[in-house]
Protein backbone atom coordinates (compact mmCIF):
# COMPACT_ATOMS: atom_id res chain seq x y z
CA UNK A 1 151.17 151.16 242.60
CA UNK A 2 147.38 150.02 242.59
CA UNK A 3 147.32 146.77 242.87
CA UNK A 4 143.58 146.50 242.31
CA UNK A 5 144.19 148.03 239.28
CA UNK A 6 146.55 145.76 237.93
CA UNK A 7 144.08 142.57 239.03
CA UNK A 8 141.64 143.89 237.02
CA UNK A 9 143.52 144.28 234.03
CA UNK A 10 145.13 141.26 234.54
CA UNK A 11 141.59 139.71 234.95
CA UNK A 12 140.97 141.69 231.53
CA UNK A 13 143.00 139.67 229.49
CA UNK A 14 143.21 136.27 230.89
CA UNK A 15 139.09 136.68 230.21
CA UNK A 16 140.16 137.47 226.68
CA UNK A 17 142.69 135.33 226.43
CA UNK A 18 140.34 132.57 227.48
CA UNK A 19 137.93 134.05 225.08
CA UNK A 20 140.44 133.57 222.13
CA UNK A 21 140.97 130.06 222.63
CA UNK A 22 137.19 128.72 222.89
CA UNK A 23 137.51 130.58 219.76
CA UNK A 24 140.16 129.06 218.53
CA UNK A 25 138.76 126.00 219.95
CA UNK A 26 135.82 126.08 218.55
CA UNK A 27 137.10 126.35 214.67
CA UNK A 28 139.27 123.36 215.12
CA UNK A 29 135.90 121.44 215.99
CA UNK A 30 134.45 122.65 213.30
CA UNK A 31 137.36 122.18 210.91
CA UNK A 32 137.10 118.47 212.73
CA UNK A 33 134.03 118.19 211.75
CA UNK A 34 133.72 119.04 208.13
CA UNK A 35 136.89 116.49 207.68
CA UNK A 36 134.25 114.03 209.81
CA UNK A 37 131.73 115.20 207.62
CA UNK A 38 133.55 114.69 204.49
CA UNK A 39 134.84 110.89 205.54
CA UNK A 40 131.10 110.25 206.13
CA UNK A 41 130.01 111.14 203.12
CA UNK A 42 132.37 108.98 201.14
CA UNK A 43 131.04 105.91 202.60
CA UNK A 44 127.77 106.80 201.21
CA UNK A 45 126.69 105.00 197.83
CA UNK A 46 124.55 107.07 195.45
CA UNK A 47 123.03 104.84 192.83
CA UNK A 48 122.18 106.64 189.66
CA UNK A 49 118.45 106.03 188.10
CA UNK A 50 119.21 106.04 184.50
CA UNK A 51 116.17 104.15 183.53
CA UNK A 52 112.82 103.18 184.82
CA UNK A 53 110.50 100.64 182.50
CA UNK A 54 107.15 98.79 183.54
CA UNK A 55 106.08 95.46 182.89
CA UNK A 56 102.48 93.92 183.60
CA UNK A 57 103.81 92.90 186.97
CA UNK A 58 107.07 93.76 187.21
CA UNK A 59 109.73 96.84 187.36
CA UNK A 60 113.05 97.10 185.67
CA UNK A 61 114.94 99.97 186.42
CA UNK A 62 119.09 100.40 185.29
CA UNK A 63 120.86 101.81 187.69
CA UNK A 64 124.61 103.16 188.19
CA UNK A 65 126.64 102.96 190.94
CA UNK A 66 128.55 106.77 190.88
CA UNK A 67 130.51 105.66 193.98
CA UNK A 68 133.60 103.87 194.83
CA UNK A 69 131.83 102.03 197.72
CA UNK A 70 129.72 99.51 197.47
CA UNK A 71 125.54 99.62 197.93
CA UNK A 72 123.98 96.37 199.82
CA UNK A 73 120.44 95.62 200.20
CA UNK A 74 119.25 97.36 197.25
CA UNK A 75 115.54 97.46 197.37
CA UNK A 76 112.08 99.52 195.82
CA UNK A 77 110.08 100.77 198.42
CA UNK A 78 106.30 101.11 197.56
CA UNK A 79 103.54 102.83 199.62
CA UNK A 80 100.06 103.86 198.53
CA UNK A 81 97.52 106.28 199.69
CA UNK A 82 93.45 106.41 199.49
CA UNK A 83 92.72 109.26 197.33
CA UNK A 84 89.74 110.77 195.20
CA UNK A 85 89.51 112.01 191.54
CA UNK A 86 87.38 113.85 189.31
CA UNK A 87 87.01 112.12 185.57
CA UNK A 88 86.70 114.22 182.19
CA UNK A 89 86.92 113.42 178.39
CA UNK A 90 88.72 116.43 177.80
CA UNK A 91 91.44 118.59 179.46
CA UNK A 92 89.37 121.43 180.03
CA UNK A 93 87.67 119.94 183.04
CA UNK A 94 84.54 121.93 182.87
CA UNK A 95 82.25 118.83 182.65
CA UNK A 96 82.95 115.97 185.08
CA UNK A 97 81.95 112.56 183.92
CA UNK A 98 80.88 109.58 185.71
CA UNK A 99 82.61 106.36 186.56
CA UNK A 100 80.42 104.46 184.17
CA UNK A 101 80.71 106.95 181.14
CA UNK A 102 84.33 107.29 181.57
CA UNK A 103 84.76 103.29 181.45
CA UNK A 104 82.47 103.59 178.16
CA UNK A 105 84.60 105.96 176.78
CA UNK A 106 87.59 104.09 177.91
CA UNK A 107 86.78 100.38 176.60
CA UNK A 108 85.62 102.80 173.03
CA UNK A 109 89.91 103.86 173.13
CA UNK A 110 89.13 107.26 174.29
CA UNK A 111 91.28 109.43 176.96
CA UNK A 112 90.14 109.84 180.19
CA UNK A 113 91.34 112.92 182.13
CA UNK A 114 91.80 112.96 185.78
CA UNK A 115 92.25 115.34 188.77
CA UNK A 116 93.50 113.68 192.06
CA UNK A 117 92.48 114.70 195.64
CA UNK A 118 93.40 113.72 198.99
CA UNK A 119 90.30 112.65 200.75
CA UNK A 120 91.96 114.00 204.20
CA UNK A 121 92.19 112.00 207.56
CA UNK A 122 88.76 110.70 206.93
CA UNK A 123 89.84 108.11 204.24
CA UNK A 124 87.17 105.35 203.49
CA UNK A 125 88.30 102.67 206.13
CA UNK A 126 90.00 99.43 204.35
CA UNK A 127 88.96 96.13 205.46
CA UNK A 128 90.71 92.62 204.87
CA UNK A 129 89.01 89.83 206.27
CA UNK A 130 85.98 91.35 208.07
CA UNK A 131 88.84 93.48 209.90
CA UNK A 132 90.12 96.87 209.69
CA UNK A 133 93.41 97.61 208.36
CA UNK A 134 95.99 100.12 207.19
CA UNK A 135 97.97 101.36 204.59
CA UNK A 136 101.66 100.53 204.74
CA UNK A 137 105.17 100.72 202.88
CA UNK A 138 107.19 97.43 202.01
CA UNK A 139 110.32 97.23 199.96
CA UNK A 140 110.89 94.50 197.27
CA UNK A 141 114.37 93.42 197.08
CA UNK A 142 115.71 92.98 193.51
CA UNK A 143 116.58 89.70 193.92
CA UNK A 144 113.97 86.55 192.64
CA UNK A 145 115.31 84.48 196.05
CA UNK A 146 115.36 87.99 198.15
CA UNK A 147 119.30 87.87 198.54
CA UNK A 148 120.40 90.74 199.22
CA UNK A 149 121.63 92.65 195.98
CA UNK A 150 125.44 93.70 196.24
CA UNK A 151 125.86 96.96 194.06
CA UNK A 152 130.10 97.29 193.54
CA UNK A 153 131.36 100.18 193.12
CA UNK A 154 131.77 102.07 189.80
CA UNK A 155 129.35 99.50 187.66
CA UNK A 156 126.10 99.78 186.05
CA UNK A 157 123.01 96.95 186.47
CA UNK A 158 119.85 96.31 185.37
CA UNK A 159 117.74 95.16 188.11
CA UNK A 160 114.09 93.66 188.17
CA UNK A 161 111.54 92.97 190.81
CA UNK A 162 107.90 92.45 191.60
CA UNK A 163 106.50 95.63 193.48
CA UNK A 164 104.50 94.61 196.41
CA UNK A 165 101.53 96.09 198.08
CA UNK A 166 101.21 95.91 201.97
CA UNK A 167 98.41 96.59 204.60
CA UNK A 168 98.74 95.90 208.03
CA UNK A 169 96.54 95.62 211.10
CA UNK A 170 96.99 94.71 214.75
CA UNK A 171 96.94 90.92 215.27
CA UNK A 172 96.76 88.44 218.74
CA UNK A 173 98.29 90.42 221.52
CA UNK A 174 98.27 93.32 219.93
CA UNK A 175 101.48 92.28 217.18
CA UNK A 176 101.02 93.48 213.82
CA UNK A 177 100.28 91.19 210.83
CA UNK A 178 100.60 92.02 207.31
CA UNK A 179 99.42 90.63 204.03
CA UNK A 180 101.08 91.73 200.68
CA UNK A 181 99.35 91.84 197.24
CA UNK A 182 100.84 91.60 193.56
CA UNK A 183 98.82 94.25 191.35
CA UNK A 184 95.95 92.28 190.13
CA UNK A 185 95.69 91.17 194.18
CA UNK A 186 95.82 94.97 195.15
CA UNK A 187 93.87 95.73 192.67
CA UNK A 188 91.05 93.38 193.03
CA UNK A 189 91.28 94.18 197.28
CA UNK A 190 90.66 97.78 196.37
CA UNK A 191 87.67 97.14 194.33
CA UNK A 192 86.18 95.20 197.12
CA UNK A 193 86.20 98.21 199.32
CA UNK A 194 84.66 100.34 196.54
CA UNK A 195 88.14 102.20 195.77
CA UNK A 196 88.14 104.57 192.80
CA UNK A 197 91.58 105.69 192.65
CA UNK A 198 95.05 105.16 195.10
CA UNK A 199 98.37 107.08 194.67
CA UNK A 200 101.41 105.25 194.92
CA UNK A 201 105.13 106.39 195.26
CA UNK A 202 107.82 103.62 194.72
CA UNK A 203 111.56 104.74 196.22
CA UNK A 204 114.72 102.76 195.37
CA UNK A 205 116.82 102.46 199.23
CA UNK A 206 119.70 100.87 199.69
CA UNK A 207 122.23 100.05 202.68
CA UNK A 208 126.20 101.33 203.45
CA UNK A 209 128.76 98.67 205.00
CA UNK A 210 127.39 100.17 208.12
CA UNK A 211 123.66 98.93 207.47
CA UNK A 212 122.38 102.70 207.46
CA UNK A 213 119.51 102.60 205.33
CA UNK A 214 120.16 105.68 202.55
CA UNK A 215 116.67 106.75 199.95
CA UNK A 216 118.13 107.05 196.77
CA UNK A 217 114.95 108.90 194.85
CA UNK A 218 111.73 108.28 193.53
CA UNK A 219 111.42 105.57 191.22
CA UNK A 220 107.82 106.63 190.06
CA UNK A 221 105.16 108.28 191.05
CA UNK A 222 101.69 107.32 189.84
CA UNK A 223 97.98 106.40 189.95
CA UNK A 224 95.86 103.34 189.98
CA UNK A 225 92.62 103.66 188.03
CA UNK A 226 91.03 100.76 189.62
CA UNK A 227 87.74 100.77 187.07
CA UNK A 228 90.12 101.87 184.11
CA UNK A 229 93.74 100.70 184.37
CA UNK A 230 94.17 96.38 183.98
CA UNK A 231 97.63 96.29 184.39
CA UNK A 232 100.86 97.68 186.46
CA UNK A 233 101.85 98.81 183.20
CA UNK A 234 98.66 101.08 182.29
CA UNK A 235 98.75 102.70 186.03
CA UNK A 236 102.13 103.56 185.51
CA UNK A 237 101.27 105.68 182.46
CA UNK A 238 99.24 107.93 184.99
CA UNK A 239 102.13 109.71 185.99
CA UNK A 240 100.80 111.99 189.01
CA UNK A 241 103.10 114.46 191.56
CA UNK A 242 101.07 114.33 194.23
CA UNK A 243 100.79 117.77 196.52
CA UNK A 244 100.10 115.58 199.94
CA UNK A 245 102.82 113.30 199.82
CA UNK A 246 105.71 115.44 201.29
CA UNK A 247 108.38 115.34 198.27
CA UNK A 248 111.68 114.77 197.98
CA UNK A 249 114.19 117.34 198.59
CA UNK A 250 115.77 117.09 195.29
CA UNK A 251 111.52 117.18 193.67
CA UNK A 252 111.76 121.15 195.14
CA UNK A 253 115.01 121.55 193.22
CA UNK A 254 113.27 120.55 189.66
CA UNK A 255 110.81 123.52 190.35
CA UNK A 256 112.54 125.83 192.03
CA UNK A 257 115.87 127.06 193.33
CA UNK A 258 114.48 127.81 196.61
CA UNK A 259 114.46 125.34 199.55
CA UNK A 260 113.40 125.62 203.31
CA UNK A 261 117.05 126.03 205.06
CA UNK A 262 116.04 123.34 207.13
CA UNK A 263 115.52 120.59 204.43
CA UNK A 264 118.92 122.16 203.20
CA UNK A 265 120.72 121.20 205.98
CA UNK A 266 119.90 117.22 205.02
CA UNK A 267 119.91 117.23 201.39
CA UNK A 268 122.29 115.48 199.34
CA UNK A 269 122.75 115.30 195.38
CA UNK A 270 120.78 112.71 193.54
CA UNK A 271 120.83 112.07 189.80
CA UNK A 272 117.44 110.90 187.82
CA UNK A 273 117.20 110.95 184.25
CA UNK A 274 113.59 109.96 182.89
C-alpha cells in the first residue's frame, strides 16, 4: 500500500472538510448578523414629516412617530452656506437685472427670478466683531425651556421652535466661541458683510435610548434674499435644491431609481409628504 498516497488524500479532504466548515461558518455569521441587524434596526425611531409650515420667526412642523420605540432629543438642525445668484423679472433668464432694479420691481409686487451659485472655496470671508468667523450648524430643540422632547411611540405631535443661526470662530486659547442669530439677527449680520443671498438646509435629528444621534430628513431647503425677503416666512417661499450641498440619500430616490451602491449600503426608508 502507498502510504504517501493515502496522506495525501487524507490531507485532500480534511483541507476540504475544513473548507466546508469556514463555509458553513461563515453563513451562520452572516445569518447572525442580519438577526443583529434586524434587532438594531427596531430600536431605531423614524419620525414621519407630515407637515412643514413657517411663521415670521418660527417653524411648526407635525410629525409622526411610525415606530414602537420611542424618539428623545428631537431637534431641527439648521446650517447655511455663502452663495451667489443671478436676478431676472422673468423666467427666461436672458436679461439679468440688478440688485437695485430687482428691489424696485419687488417693493412694485413684481416676481423676482433667481439662479443660485456656489461661490466655491473662495467665499467672501464673514466677520463678527472685527474678527473672522465661520459658518456652522446648530440644532433647535422643540422645546420653549430646551427640555428634551420625548416622542412615544405610535403618536403624532405638532412641534414648534425658533430656528437658529450659528457662526463660530476660534476664541482665547484657541476654544471655539459661537454666537447664534434669530432671522432678523442673521439677516441684518449678513447685510453687514455685503451678503446677497445664503442657502440654508434645516434637518429634523433625533436620539434612540442609546443616545445615537439618527437624521430623520430635510425639513426645508431654501434661500435668503437678504435685499428682498423681510421675513423667515418670505425666504422660505424660495424653495431651492441646491447641487453643492451633498443630498440626502432618500433626495436621489425622488429623481431617480439609481443610487451609488455605496450610499446603498447606509440608506434607510424615510417618509416626507409636502
Amino acid at each position: 500500500m502507498d502510504w504517501n498516497f493515502l496522506v495525501g488524500v487524507g490531507t485532500i479532504v480534511l483541507a476540504i472538510a475544513t473548507l466546508m466548515l469556514v463555509i458553513q461558518n461563515s453563513r451562520q455569521v452572516g445569518v447572525m448578523l442580519k438577526q443583529l441587524n434586524m434587532q438594531i434596526g427596531q430600536q431605531i425611531p423614524h419620525l414621519f414629516i407630515k407637515q412643514v409650515d413657517f411663521q415670521p420667526d418660527s417653524v411648526e412642523i407635525e410629525v409622526q412617530n411610525a415606530t414602537d420605540v420611542p424618539a428623545n432629543s428631537v431637534g431641527l438642525e439648521t446650517r447655511f452656506f455663502v452663495i451667489g445668484q443671478h436676478l431676472y423679472a422673468d423666467q427666461k433668464g436672458d436679461n439679468e437685472i440688478s440688485w437695485g432694479e430687482a428691489i424696485r420691481l419687488h417693493d412694485r409686487g413684481e416676481t423676482i427670478y433667481s439662479k443660485y451659485y456656489w461661490t466655491g472655496p473662495e467665499n467672501p470671508k464673514l466677520k463678527f466683531e472685527n474678527r473672522e468667523v465661520n459658518p456652522s450648524a446648530v440644532v433647535s430643540f422643540f422645546s420653549p425651556q430646551g427640555v428634551s422632547v420625548y416622542f412615544p411611540p405610535r403618536t403624532t405631535m405638532r412641534i414648534a421652535t425658533k430656528p437658529m443661526f450659528l457662526i463660530s470662530w476660534k476664541g482665547d486659547q484657541g476654544l471655539p466661541s459661537y454666537r447664534w442669530f434669530e432671522y432678523s439677527e442673521f439677516r441684518d449680520f449678513l447685510l453687514s458683510n455685503d451678503i446677497r443671498a445664503v442657502a440654508v438646509v434645516m434637518s429634523l435629528l433625533c436620539k434612540d435610548a442609546a443616545e445615537v444621534v439618527h437624521h430623520q430628513g430635510t425639513v426645508a431647503s431654501f434661500s435668503i434674499r437678504t435685499d428682498l425677503d423681510r421675513s423667515l416666512v418670505e425666504s422660505s417661499r424660495n424653495v431651492q435644491r441646491f447641487d453643492f450641498i451633498a443630498p440626502a440619500p432618500t433626495e436621489w430616490l425622488s429623481e431617480d431609481s439609481r443610487i451609488p451602491g455605496e450610499m446603498y449600503q447606509n440608506i434607510r426608508s424615510n417618509w416626507h409628504v409636502f
